[in-house]
Protein backbone atom coordinates (compact mmCIF):
# COMPACT_ATOMS: atom_id res chain seq x y z
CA UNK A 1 16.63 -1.34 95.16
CA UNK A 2 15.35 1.99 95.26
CA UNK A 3 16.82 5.20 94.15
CA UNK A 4 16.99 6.12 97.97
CA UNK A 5 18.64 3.02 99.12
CA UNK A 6 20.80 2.78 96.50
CA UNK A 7 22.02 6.36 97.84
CA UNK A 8 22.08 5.66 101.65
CA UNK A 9 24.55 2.38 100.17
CA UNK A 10 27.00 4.27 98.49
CA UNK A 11 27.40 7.26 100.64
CA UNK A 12 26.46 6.25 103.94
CA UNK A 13 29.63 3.79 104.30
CA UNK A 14 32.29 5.94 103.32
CA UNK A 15 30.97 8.71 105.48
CA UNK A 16 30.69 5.89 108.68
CA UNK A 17 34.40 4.90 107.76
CA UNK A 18 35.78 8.82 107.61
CA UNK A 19 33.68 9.72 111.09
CA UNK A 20 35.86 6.51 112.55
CA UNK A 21 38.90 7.22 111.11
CA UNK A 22 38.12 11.37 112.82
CA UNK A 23 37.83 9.81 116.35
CA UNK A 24 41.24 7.52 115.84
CA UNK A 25 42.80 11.20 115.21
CA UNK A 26 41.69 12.60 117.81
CA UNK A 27 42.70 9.88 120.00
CA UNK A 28 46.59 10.27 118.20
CA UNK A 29 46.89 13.98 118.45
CA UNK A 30 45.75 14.02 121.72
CA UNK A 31 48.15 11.99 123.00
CA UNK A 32 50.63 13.86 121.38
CA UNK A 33 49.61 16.44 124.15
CA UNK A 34 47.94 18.68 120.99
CA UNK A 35 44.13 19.88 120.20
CA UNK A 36 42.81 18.42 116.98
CA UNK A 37 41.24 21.34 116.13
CA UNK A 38 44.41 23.25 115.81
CA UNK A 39 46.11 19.92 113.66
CA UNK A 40 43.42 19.91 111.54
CA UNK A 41 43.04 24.06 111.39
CA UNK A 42 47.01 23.88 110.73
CA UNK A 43 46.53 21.03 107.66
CA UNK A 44 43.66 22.75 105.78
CA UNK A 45 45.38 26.10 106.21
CA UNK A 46 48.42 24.36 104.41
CA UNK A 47 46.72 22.73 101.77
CA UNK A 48 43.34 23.60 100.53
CA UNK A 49 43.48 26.87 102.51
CA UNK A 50 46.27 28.47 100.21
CA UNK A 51 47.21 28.12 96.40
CA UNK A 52 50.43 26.71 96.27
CA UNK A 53 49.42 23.84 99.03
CA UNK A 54 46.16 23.54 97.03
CA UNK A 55 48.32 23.14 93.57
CA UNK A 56 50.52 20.22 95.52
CA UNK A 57 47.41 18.35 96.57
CA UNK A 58 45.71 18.69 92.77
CA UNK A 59 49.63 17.57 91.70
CA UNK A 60 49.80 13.94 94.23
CA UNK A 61 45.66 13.64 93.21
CA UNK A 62 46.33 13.38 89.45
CA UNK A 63 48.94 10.57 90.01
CA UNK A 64 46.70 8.63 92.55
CA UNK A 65 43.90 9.33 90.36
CA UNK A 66 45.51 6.83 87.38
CA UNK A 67 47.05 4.51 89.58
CA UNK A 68 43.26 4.65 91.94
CA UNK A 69 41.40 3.61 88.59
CA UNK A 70 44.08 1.11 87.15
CA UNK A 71 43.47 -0.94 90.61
CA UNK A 72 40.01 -0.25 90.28
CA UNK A 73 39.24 -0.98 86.70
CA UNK A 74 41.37 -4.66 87.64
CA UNK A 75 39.66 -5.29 91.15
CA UNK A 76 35.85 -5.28 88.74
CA UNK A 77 37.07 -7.78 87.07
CA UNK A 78 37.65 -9.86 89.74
CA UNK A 79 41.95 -9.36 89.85
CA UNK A 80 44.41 -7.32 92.28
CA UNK A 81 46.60 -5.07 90.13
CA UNK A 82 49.07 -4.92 92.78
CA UNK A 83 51.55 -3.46 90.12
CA UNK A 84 50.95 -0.25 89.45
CA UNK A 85 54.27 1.31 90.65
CA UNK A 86 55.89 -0.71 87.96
CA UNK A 87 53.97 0.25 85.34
CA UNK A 88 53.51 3.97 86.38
CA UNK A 89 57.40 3.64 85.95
CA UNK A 90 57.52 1.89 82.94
CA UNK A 91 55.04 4.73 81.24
CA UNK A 92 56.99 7.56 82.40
CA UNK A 93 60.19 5.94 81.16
CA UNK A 94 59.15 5.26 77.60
CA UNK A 95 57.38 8.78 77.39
CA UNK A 96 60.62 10.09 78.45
CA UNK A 97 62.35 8.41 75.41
CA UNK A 98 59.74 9.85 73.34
CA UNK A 99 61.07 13.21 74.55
CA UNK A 100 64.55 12.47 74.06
CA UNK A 101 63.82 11.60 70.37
CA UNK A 102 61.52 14.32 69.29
CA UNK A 103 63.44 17.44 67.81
CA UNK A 104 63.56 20.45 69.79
CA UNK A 105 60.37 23.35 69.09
CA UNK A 106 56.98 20.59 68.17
CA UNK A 107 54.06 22.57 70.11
CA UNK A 108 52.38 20.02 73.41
CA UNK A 109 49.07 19.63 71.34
CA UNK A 110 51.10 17.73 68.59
CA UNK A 111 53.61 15.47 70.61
CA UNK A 112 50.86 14.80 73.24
CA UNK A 113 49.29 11.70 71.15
CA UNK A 114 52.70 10.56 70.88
CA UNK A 115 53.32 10.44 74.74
CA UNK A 116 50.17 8.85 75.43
CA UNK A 117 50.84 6.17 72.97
CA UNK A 118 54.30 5.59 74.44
CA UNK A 119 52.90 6.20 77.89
CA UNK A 120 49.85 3.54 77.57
CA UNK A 121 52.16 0.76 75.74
CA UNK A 122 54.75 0.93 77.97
CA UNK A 123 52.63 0.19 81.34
CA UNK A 124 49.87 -1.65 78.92
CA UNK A 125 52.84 -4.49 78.17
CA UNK A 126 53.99 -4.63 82.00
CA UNK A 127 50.04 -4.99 83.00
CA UNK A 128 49.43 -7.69 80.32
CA UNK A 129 52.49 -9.90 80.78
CA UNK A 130 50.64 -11.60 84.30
CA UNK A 131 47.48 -11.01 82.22
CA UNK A 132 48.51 -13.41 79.48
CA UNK A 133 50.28 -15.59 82.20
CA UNK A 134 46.92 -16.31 84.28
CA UNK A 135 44.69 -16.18 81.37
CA UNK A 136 47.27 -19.20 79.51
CA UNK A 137 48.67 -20.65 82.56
CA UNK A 138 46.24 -19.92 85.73
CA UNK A 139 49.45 -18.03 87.17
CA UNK A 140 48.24 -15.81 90.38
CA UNK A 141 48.34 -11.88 89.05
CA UNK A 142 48.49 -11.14 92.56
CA UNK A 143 52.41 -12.66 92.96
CA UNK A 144 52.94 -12.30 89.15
CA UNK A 145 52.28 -8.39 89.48
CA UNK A 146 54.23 -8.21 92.84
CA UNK A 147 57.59 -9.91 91.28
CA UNK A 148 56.87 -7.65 88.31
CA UNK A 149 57.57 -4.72 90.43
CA UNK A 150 60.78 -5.73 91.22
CA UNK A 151 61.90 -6.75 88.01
CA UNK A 152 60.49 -3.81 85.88
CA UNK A 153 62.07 -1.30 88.22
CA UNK A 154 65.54 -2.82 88.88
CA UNK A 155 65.26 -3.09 85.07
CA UNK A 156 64.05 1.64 84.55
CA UNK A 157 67.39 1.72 86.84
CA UNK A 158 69.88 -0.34 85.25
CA UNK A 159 68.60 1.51 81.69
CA UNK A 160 68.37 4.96 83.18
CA UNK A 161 71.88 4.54 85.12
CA UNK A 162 73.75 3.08 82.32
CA UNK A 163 72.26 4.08 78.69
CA UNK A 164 70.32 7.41 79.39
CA UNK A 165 71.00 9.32 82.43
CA UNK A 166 72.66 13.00 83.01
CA UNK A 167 76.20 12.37 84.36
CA UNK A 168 76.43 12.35 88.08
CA UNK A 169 72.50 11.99 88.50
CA UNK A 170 69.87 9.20 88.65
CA UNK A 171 67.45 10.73 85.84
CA UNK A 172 67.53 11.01 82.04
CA UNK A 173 68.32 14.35 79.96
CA UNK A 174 65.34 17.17 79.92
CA UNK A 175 62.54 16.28 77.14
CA UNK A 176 62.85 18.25 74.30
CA UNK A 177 59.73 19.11 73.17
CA UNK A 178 56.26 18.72 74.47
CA UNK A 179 55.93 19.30 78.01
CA UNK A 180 53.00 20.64 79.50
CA UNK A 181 52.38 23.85 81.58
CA UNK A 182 52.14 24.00 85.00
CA UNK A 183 48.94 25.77 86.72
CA UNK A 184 51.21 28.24 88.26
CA UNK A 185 52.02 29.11 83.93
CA UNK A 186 48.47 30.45 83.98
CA UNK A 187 47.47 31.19 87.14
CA UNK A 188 49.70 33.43 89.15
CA UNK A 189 48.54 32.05 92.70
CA UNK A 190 49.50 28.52 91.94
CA UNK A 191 53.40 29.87 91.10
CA UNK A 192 55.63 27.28 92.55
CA UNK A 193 53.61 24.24 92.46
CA UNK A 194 54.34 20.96 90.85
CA UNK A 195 50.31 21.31 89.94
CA UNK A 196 50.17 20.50 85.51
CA UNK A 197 47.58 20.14 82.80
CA UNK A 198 47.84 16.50 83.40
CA UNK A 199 45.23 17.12 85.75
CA UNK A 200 42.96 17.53 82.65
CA UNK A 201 43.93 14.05 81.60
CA UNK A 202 43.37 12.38 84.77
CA UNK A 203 39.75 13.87 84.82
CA UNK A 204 39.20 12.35 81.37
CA UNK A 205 40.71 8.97 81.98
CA UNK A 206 37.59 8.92 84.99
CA UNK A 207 35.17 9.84 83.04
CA UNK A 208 36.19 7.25 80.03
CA UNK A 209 36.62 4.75 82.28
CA UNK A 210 33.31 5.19 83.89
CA UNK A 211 31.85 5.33 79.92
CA UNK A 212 33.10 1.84 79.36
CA UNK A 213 32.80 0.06 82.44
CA UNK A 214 28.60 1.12 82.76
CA UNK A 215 28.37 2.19 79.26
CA UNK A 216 29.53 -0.67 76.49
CA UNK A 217 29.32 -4.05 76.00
CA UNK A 218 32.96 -5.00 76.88
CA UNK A 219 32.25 -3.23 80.42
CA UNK A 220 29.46 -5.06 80.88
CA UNK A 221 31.82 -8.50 80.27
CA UNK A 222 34.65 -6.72 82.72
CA UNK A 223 32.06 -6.20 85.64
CA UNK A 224 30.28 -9.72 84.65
CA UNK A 225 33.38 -11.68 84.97
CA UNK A 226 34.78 -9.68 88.07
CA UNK A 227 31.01 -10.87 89.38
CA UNK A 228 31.11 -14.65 89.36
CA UNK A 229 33.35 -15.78 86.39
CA UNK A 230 31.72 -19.35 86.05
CA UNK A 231 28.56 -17.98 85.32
CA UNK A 232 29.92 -15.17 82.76
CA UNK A 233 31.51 -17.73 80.97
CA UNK A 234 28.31 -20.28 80.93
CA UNK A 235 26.80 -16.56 79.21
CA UNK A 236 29.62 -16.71 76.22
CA UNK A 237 31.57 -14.51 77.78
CA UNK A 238 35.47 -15.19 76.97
CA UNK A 239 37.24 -15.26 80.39
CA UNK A 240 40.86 -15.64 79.23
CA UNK A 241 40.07 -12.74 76.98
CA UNK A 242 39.00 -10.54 79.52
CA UNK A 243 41.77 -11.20 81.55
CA UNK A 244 44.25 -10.27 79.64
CA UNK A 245 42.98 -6.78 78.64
CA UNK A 246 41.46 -5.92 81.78
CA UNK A 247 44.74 -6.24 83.16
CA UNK A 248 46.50 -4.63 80.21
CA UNK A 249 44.08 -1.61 80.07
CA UNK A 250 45.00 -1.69 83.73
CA UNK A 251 48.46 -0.96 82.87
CA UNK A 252 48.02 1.25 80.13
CA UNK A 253 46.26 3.59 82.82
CA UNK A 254 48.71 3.50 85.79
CA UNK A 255 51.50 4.20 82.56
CA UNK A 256 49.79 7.50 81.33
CA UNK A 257 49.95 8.59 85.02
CA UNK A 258 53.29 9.01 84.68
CA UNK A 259 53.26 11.86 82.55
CA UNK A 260 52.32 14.03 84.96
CA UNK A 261 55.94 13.74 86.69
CA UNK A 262 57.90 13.44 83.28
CA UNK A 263 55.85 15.90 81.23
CA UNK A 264 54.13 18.14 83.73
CA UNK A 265 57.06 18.47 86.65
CA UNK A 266 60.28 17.45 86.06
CA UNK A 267 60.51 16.86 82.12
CA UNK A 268 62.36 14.03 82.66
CA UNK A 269 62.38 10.39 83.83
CA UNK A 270 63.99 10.17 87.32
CA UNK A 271 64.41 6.77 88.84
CA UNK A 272 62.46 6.88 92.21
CA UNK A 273 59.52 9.01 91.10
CA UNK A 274 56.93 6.40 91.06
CA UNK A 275 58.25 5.24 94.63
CA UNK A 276 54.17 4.95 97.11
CA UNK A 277 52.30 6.22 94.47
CA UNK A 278 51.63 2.62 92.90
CA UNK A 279 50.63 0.77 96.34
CA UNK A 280 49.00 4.09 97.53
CA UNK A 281 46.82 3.58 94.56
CA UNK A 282 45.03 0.53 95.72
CA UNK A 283 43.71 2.18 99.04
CA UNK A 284 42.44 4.62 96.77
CA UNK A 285 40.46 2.08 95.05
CA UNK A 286 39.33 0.50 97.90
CA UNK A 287 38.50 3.85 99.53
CA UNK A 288 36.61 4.51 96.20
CA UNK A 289 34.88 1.48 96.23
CA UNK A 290 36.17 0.95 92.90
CA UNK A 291 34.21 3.66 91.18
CA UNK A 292 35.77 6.72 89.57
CA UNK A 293 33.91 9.29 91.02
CA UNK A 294 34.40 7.65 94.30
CA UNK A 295 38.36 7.34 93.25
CA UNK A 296 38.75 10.67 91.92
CA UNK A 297 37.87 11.83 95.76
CA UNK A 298 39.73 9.64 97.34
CA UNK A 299 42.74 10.44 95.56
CA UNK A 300 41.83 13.84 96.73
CA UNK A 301 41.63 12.52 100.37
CA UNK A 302 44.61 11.06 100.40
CA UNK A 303 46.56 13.74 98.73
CA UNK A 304 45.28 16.29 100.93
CA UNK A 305 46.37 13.86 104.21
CA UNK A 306 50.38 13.43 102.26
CA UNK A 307 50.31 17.17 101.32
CA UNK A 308 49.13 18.18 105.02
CA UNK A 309 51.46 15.78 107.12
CA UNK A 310 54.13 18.30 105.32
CA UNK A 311 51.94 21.38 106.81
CA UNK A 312 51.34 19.70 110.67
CA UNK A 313 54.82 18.49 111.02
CA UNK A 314 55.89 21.56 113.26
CA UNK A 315 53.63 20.38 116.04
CA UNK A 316 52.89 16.99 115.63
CA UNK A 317 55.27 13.97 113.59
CA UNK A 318 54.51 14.02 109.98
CA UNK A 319 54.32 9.77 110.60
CA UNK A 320 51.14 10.83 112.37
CA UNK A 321 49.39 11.60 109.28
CA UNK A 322 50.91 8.05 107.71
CA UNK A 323 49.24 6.35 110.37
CA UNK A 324 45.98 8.27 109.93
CA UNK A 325 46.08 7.05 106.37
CA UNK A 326 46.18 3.91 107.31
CA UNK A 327 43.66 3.89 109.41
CA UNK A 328 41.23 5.37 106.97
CA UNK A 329 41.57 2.36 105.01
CA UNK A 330 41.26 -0.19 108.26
CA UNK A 331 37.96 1.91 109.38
CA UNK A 332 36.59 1.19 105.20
CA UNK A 333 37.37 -2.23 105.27
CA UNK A 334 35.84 -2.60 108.68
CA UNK A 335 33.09 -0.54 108.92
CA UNK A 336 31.55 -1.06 104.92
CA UNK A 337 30.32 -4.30 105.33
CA UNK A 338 28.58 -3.73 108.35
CA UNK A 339 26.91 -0.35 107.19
CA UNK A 340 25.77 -2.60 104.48
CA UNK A 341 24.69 -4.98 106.81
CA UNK A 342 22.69 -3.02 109.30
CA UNK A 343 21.21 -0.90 105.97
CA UNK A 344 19.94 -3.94 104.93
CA UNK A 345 18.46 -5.74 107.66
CA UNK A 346 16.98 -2.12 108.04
CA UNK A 347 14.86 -2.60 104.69
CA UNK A 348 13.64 -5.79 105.26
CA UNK A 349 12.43 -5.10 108.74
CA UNK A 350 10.55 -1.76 107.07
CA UNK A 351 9.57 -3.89 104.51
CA UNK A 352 7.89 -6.02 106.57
C-alpha cells in the first residue's frame, strides 16, 4: 500500500463518520425548534472558546485518554477490556492509600514513582485476574471483565465506607503528600478548573504505548496474536503468555488514570469517581481505531461533546449531546468499513 493510500485509509473514515454524525445533529437540534449553528457556536464558546471550559475538557481527556488506550492496547490483541471502570477504581484507590501512608511535606517529584507503582498494580491485578483465567481456563474476558466490575467496585465501597472514609462522606481522608498542581496553579486563566499535570502523564502513556506496540518485539507478538492467533502461535509465539499481560498492562493503564482524580482534583479517593469514564473509554478506542494518536483525539472529541452538553443545556437538553455521542460511534462502526470498502475497490479499478 502506498504512502497515499495508507493516508486516505486512516483519515478518510473517521472524517466520513464525524460529517454523518454532523447531519444526525442537525437533524436533533432542529427539531428541538433551534439553529445548529448557534448549538454548536454556544458549545465551542463554552469549551475550547474560554480557559476554564478548555481546562475541563483537557481534565475528562486525560481520564479517557488511559482508559481509550487500556481498551485499545487489549482490542490489538485480539480481547475486549470491557473493565476499565473497575480498574480505573481500583488504581485510584490504592494510590489513595499510598497518600494516606506517606508522612505529611515529601515534594510530588519524589512520591510520584510511588503512586504510579501503587496506581499500575492495583488496576494491573484487576486486568490480569480474567487474563490468567482465559489464558489457563479459556474463560471469556469479555463476561470475566464485566462481573469484575461489579465485584471490584462493590468491593472500593464496602473498604472506603467502612475502613477509610471521612465520617459522614463516601470518600477517604485528603492525601498527605504528593499531589499534583492544577493548570490553573500556573496559569492564571485556567483558575478554577479540575485541569492537572496528569495531563503530562497521559501524553506519555500514548506515546509509550505507541513505542511498544510498533516499536519492540513483544508489540510485535501483541498485534500478531490480536491478528490471527493460530498462526502467531504456529510462529512460536506464546499465546497464553500474551494474554495475560496484554490484559494486565491493560489494567495497569486504565489504574494510573486514576490519579488524575485522586492526585490532580480531589486528593482523595471518592467512591463514584470512576462512574462512565471506564465504558466511555471503549468508544474512544473504537473512535481511535485503536491507535494512540487516533485515541488521544478522540478522547478530546468526546470530552469536548461531555464538557459542552454542560455549555448548550440552556437551549437545548444536555441528553442531546449524550445521544450525539452515541451516534458518533454508530456512524464509525457503520460508515468505516464501507469507506474501506469503496477506497479499495477504488485502487483496484485504477490499478487496472
Amino acid at each position: 500500500m502506498s504512502r497515499r493510500a495508507a493516508i486516505e485509509e486512516a483519515l478518510l473514515p473517521p472524517l466520513v463518520a464525524l460529517l454523518l454524525a454532523a447531519v444526525v445533529g442537525d437533524a436533533l437540534i432542529l427539531s428541538f425548534g433551534q439553529s445548529p449553528g448557534a448549538v454548536y457556536k454556544l458549545l465551542l464558546e463554552g469549551t475550547w472558546g474560554n480557559a476554564y471550559g478548555f481546562g475541563q475538557v483537557l481534565y475528562k481527556a486525560t481520564t479517557l485518554v488511559f482508559t481509550g488506550l487500556a481498551v485499545g492496547l487489549g482490542l490489538r490483541a485480539g480481547l475486549f477490556n470491557i473493565g476499565a471502570e473497575s480498574q480505573l477504581a481500583a488504581g485510584g484507590f490504592c494510590a489513595a492509600l499510598v497518600g494516606l501512608l506517606l508522612p505529611a511535606g515529601i515534594p510530588a517529584l519524589l512520591c510520584l514513582p510511588l503512586y504510579l507503582l501503587a496506581a499500575a498494580l492495583g488496576g494491573g491485578v484487576v486486568g490480569a485476574i480474567p487474563g490468567v483465567l482465559k489464558a489457563r481456563f479459556g474463560a471469556h474476558e469479555v463476561i470475566v471483565t464485566i462481573m469484575l466490575n461489579f465485584i471490584v467496585l462493590a468491593l472500593l465501597n464496602y473498604l472506603t465506607s467502612a475502613r477509610v472514609h471521612v465520617p459522614d462522606t463516601l470518600h477517604t481522608p485528603e492525601i498527605k503528600s504528593g499531589a499534583l498542581p492544577r493548570l490553573g496553579d500556573m496559569f492564571a486563566p485556567f483558575h478554577g478548573s479540575a485541569a492537572n499535570v496528569t495531563i503530562l502523564l497521559a501524553v506519555v502513556a500514548a506515546v509509550a504505548l505507541g513505542w511498544y506496540l510498533f516499536r519492540t518485539r513483544s508489540g510485535f507478538e501483541l498485534r500478531a496474536v490480536g491478528l490471527q492467533a493460530r498462526a502467531a502461535e504456529y510462529a512460536g509465539v506464546n499465546v497464553a503468555s500474551v494474554t495475560w499481560r496484554a490484559l494486565a498492562l491493560s489494567g495497569a493503564i486504565a489504574g494510573i488514570g486514576g490519579l488524575n482524580y485522586v492526585l490532580g482534583y480531589k486528593h482523595y479517593y471518592e467512591e463514584g469517581f470512576a462512574t462512565g469514564a471506564g465504558f466511555l473509554g471503549i468508544a474512544v478506542a473504537l473512535v481511535g481505531r485503536n491507535h494512540p494518536v487516533g485515541i488521544v483525539i478522540a478522547a478530546l472529541l468526546f470530552a469536548t461533546l461531555s464538557q459542552g452538553g454542560l455549555a448548550v443545556n440552556a437551549i437545548v437538553p444536555k441528553q442531546m449531546v449524550d445521544v450525539l455521542q452515541a451516534v458518533v460511534i454508530l456512524a464509525v462502526a457503520v460508515s468505516v468499513p464501507e469507506v474501506r470498502r469503496l477506497l479499495s475497490g477504488a485502487r483496484r479499478r485504477s490499478d487496472a
